[in-house]
N, C-alpha and C. Protein backbone atom coordinates (compact mmCIF):
# COMPACT_ATOMS: atom_id res chain seq x y z
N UNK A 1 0.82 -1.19 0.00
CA UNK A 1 0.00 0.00 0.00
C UNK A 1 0.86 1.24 0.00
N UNK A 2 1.66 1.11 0.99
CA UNK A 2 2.24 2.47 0.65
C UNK A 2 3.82 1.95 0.88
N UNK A 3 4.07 0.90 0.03
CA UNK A 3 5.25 0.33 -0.58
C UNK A 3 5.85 0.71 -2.26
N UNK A 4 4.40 0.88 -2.74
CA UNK A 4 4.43 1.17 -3.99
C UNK A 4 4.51 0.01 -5.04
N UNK A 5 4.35 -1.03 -4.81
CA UNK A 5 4.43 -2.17 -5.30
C UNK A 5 3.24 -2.46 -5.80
N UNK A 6 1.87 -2.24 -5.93
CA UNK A 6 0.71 -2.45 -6.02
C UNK A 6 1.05 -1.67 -7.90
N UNK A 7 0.31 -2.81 -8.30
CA UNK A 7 0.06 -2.25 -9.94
C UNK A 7 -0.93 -1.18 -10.47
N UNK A 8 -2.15 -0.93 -9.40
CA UNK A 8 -3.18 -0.34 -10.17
C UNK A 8 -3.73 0.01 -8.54
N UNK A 9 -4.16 1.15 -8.21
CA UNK A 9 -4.80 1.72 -7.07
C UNK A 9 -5.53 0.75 -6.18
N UNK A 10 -5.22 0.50 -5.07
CA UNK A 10 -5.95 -0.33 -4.05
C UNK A 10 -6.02 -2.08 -4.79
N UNK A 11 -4.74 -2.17 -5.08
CA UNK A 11 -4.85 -3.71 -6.15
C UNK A 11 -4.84 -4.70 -4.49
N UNK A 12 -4.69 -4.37 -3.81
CA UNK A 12 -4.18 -5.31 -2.75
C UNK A 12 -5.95 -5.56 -1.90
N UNK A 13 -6.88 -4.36 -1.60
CA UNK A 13 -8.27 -4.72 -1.47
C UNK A 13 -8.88 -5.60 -2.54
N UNK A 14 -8.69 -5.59 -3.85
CA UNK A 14 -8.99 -6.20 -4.94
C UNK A 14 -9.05 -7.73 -4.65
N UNK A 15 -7.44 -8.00 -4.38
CA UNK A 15 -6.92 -9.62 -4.40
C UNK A 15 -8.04 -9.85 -3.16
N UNK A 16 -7.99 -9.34 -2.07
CA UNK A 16 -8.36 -9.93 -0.72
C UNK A 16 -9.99 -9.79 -1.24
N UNK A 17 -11.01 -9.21 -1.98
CA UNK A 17 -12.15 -9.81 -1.84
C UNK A 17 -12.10 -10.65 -3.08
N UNK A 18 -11.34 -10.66 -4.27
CA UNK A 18 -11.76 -11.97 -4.55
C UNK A 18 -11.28 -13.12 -3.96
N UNK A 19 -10.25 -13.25 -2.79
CA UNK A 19 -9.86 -14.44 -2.53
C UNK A 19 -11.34 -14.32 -1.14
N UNK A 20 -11.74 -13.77 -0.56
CA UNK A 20 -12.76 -14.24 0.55
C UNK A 20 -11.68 -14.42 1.68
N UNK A 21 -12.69 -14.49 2.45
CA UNK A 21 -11.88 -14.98 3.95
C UNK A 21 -10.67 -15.73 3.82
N UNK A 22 -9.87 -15.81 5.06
CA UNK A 22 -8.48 -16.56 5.16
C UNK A 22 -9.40 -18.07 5.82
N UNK A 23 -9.69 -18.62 5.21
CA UNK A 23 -9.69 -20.07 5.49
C UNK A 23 -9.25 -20.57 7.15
N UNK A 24 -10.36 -20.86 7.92
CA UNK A 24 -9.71 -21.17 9.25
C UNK A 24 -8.59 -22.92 9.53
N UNK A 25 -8.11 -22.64 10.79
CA UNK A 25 -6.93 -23.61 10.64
C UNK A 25 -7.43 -24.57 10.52
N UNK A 26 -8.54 -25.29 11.10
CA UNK A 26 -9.03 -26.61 11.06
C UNK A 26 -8.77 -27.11 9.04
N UNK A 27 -8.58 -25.80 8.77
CA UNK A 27 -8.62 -26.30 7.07
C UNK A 27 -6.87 -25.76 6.37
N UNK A 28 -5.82 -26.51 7.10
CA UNK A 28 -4.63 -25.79 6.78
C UNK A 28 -4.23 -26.04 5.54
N UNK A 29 -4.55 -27.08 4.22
CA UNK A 29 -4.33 -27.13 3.09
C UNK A 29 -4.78 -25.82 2.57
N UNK A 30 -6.30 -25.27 2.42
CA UNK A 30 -6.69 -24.36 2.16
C UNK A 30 -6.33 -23.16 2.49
N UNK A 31 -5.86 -23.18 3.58
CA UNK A 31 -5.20 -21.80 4.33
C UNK A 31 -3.74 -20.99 3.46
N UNK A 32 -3.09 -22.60 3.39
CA UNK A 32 -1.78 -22.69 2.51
C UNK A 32 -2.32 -21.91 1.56
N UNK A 33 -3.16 -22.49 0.35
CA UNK A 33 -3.26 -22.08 -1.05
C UNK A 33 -3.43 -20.46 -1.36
N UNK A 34 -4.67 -20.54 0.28
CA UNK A 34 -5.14 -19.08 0.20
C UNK A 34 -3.57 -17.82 0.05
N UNK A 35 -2.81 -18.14 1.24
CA UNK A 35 -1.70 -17.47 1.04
C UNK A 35 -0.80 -17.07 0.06
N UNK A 36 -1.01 -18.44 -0.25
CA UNK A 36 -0.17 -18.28 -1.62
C UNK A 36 -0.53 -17.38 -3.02
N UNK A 37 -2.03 -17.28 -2.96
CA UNK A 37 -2.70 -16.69 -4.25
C UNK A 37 -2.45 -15.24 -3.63
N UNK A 38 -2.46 -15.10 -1.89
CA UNK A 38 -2.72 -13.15 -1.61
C UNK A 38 -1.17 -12.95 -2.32
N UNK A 39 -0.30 -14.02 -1.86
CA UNK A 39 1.39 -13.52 -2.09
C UNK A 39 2.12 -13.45 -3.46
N UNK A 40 1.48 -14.09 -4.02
CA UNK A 40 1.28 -14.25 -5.89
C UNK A 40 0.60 -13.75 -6.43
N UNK A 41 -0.17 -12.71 -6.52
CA UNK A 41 -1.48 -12.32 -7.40
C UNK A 41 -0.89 -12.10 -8.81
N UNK A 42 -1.86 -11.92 -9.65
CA UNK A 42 -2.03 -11.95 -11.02
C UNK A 42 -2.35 -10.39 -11.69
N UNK A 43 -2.15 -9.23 -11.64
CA UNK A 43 -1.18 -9.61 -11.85
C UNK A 43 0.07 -9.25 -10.22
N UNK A 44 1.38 -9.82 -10.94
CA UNK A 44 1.96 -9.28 -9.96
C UNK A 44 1.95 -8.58 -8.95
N UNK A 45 2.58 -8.80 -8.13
CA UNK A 45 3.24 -7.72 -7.43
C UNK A 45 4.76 -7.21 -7.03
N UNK A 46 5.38 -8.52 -7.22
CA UNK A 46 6.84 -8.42 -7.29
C UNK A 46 7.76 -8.38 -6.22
N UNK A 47 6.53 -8.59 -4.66
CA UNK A 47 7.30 -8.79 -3.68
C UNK A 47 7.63 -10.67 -3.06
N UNK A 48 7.38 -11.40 -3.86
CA UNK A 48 7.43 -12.71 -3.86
C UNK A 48 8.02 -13.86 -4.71
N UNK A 49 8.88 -14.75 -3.97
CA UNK A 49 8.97 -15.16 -5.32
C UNK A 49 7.54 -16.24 -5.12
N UNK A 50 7.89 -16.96 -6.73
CA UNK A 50 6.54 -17.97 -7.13
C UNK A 50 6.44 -19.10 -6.32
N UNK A 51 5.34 -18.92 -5.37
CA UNK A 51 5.23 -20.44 -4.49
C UNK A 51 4.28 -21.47 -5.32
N UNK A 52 3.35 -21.05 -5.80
CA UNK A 52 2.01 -21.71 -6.24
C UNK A 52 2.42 -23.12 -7.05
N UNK A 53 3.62 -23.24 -7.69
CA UNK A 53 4.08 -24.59 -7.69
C UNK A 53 4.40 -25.63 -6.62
N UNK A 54 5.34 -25.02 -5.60
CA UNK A 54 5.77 -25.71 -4.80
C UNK A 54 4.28 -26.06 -3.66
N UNK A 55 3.50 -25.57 -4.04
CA UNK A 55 2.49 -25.60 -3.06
C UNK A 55 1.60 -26.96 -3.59
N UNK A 56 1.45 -26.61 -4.57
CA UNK A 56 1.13 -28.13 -5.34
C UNK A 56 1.66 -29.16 -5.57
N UNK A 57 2.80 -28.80 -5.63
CA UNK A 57 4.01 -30.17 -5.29
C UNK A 57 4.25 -30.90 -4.05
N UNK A 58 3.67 -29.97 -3.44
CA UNK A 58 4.06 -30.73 -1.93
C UNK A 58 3.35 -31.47 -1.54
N UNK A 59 3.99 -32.74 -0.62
CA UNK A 59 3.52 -34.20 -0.60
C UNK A 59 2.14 -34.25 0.36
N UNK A 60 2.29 -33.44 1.56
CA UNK A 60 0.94 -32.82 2.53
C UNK A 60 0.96 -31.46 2.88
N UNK A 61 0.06 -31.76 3.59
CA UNK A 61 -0.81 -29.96 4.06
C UNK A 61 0.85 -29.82 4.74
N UNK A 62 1.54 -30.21 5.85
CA UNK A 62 2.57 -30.19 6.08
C UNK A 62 3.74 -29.48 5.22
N UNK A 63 3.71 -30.07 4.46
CA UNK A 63 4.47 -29.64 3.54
C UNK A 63 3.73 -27.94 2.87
N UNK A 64 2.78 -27.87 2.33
CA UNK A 64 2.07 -26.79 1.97
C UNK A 64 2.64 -25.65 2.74
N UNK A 65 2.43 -25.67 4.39
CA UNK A 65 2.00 -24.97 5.05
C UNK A 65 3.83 -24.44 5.10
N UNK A 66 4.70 -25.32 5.26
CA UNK A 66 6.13 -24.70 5.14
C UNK A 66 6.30 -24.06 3.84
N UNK A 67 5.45 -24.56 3.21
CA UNK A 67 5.67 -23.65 1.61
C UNK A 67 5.32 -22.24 1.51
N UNK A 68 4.15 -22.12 2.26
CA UNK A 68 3.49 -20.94 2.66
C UNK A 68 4.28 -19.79 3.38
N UNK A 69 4.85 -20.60 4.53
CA UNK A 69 5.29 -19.68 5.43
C UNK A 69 6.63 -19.47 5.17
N UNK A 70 7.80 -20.28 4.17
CA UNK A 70 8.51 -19.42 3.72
C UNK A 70 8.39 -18.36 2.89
N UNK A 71 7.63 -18.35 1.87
CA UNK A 71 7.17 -17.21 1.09
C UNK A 71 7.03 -16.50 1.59
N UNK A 72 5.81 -16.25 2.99
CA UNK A 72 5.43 -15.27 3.56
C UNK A 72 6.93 -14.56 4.13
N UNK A 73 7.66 -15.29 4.50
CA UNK A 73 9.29 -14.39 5.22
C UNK A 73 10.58 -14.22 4.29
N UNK A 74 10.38 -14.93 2.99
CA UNK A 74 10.97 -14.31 2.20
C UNK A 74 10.34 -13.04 1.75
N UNK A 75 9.20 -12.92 1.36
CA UNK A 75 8.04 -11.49 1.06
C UNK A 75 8.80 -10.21 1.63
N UNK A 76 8.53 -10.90 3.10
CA UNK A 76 8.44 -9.62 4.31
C UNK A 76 10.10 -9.26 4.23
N UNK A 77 11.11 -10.42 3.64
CA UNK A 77 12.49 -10.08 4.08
C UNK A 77 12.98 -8.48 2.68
N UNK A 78 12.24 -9.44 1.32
CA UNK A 78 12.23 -7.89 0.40
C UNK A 78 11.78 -7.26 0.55
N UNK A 79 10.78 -6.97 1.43
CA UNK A 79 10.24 -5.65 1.21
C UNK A 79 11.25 -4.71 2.43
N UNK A 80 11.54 -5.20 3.17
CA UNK A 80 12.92 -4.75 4.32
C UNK A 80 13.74 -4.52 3.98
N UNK A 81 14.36 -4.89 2.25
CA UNK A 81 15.16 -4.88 1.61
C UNK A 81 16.36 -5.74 1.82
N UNK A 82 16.10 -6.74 2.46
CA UNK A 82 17.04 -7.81 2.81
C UNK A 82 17.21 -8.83 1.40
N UNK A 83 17.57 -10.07 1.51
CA UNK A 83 17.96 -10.74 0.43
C UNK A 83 16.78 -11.41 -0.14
N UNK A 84 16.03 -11.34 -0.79
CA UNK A 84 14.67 -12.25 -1.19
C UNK A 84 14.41 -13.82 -1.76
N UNK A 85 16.04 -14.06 -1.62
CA UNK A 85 16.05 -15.51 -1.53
C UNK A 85 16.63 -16.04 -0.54
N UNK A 86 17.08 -15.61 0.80
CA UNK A 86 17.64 -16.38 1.62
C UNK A 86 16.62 -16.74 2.46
C-alpha cells in the first residue's frame, strides 16, 4: 500500500475480496493455497517469489504450510530490503 508495489490503485483490497476470507486452521491445506494466491497475485506484485508450484508439489498440508510460510518471510524479508532468496 504504501510500498508502492501495487500495480493499479488499491490492487491489494482487490486480491483480498476476490480471494474471501483466510480459510480457518481446522482447514490448513486451504489456508496454505489461500496465502499463496494473496502472495502471488495476477497480476503481480513483485514482492514474492513464485510459491504456487511448490504448493502443489508438496507431498501434505505439512508440507504446503512450510511452503506458505517461507514465502510469507521471504516477502516480508524484500520488502525490508534484505535478500529475497535467503
Amino acid at each position: 500500500r504504501e510500498g508502492g508495489f501495487e500495480r493499479q490503485p488499491q490492487q491489494l483490497e482487490l486480491i483480498l475480496s476476490h480471494l474471501g476470507a483466510l480459510p480457518p486452521p481446522q482447514e490448513a491445506a486451504r489456508r496454505a493455497a489461500w496465502v499463496g494466491a494473496l502472495i502471488n497475485p495476477i497480476p503481480a506484485l513483485g514482492v514474492a517469489y513464485e510459491i504456487r508450484p511448490a504448493l502443489l508439489m508438496a507431498r501434505d498440508t505439512h508440507g504446503m504450510l512450510k511452503v506458505a510460510t517461507h514465502g510469507i518471510t521471504l516477502s516480508i524479508n524484500k520488502l525490508k530490503g534484505g535478500n529475497k532468496y535467503s
